[in-house]
Protein backbone atom coordinates (compact mmCIF):
# COMPACT_ATOMS: atom_id res chain seq x y z
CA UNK A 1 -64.06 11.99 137.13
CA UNK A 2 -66.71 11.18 134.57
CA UNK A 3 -67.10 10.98 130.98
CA UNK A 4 -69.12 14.27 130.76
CA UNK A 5 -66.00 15.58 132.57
CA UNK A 6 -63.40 14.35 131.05
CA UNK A 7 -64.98 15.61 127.22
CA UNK A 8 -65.51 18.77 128.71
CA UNK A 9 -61.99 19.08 129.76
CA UNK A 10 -60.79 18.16 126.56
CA UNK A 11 -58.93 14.63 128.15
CA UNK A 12 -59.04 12.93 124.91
CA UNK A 13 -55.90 10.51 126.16
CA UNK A 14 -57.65 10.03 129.33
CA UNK A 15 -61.09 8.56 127.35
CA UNK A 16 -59.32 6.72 125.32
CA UNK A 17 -57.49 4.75 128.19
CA UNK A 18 -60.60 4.07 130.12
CA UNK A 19 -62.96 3.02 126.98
CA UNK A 20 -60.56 1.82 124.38
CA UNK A 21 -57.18 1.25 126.13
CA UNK A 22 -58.17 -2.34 125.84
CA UNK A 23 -57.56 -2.24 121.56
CA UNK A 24 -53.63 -1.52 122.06
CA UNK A 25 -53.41 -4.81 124.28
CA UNK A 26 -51.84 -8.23 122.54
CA UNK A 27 -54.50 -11.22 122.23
CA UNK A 28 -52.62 -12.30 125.32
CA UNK A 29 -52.75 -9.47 127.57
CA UNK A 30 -55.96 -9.01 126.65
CA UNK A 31 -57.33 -13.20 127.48
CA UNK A 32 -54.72 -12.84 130.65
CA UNK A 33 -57.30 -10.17 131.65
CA UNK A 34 -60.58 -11.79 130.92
CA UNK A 35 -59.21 -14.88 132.42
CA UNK A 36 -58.78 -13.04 136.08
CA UNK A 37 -62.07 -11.43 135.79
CA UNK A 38 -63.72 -14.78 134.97
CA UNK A 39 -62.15 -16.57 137.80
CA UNK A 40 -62.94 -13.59 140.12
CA UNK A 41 -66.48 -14.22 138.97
CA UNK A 42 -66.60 -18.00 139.67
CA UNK A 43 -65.13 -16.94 142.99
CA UNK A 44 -68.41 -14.93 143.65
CA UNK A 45 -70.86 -17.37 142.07
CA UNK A 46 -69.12 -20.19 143.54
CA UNK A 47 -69.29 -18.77 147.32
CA UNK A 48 -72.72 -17.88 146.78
CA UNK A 49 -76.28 -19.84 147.70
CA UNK A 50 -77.15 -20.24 144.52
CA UNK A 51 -73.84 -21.00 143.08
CA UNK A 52 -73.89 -22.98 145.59
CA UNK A 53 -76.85 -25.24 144.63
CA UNK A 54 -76.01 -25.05 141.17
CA UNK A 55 -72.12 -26.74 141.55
CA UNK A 56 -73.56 -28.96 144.57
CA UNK A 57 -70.82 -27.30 146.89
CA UNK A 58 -68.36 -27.70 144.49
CA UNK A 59 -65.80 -24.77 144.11
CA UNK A 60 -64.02 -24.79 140.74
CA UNK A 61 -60.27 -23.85 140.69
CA UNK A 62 -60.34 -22.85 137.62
CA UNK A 63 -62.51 -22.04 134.41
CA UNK A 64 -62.04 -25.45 133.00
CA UNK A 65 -63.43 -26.95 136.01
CA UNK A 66 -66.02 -24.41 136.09
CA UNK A 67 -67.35 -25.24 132.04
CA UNK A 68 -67.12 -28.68 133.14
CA UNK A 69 -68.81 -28.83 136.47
CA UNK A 70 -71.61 -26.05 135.70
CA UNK A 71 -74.62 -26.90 134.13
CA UNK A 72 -76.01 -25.13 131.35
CA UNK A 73 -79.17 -23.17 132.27
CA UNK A 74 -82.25 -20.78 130.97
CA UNK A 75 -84.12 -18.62 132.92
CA UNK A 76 -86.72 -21.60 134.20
CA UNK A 77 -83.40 -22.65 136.62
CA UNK A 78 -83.27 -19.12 138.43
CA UNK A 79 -87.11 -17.55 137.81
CA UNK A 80 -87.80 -19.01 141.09
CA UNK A 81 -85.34 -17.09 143.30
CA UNK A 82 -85.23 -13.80 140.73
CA UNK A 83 -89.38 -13.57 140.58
CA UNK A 84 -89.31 -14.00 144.60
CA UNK A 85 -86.64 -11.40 144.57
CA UNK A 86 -84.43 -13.49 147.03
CA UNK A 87 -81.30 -11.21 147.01
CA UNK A 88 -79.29 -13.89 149.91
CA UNK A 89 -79.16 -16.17 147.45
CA UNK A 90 -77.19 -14.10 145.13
CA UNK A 91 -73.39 -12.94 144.70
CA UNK A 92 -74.20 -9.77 145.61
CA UNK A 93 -77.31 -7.26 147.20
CA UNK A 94 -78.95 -5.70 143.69
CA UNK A 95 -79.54 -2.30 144.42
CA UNK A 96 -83.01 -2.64 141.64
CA UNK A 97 -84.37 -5.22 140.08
CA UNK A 98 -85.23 -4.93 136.82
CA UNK A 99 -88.48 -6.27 135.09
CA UNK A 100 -89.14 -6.72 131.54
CA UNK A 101 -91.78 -8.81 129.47
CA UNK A 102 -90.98 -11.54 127.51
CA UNK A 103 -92.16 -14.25 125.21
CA UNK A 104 -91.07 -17.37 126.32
CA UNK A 105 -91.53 -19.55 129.31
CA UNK A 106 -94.16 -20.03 132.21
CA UNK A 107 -93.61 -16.72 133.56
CA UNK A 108 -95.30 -13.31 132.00
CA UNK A 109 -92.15 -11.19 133.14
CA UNK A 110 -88.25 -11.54 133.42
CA UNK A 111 -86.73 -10.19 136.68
CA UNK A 112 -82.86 -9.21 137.06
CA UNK A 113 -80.64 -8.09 139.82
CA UNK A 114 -78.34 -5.03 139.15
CA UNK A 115 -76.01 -4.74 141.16
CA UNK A 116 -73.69 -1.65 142.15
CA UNK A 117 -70.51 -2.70 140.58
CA UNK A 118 -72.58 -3.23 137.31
CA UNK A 119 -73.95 0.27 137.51
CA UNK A 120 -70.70 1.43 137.72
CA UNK A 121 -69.78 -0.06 134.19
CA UNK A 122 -72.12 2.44 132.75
């Protein structure tokens, strides 16, 4: 059920649990949960082509491993793949790609995949 749903209905409990459940966690239920979705993350990046080139075929175990075997990056290390649109590379197919202008760099626009599990966020 969606949001507009849910308000309609009057499930005030129900939108609270799905948008702000996460404020009656502890610090360590909460960082117990970031830390699985980061590592499910690395799992993706690490399996993919790009992630791929990035680690040099390595697959970090953990996020440690991941901060300390990833380099750190700008847009100039990707626009090559995201301005060709090369979706194989990626984690994921992007169901658009999104273009915006921007200042900086070689490149007059800034292309993004969005995927479907990140349109379901919203």
């Amino acid at each position: 059920m969606r949001f507009e749903e849910k308000l309609k209905n009057h499930q005030y409990q129900d939108i609270w649990q799905e948008y702000c459940g996460f404020l009656n966690l502890s610090l360590e239920e909460y960082m117990r949960i970031q830390n699985r979705l980061m590592l499910e993350q690395i799992s993706l990046w690490s399996h993919c082509e790009l992630g791929k080139q990035m680690l040099q075929g390595k697959i970090p175990q953990d996020i440690t491993a991941f901060r300390q075997q990833m380099p750190l990056t700008n847009y100039e290390d990707y626009a090559d793949i995201l301005l060709s649109k090369k979706s194989e590379m990626l984690p994921d197919t992007p169901i658009i790609w999104i273009q915006t202008t921007w200042e900086g760099g070689k490149h007059p626009v800034k292309v993004a995949p969005y995927t479907k599990p990140t349109a379901t966020m919203f």
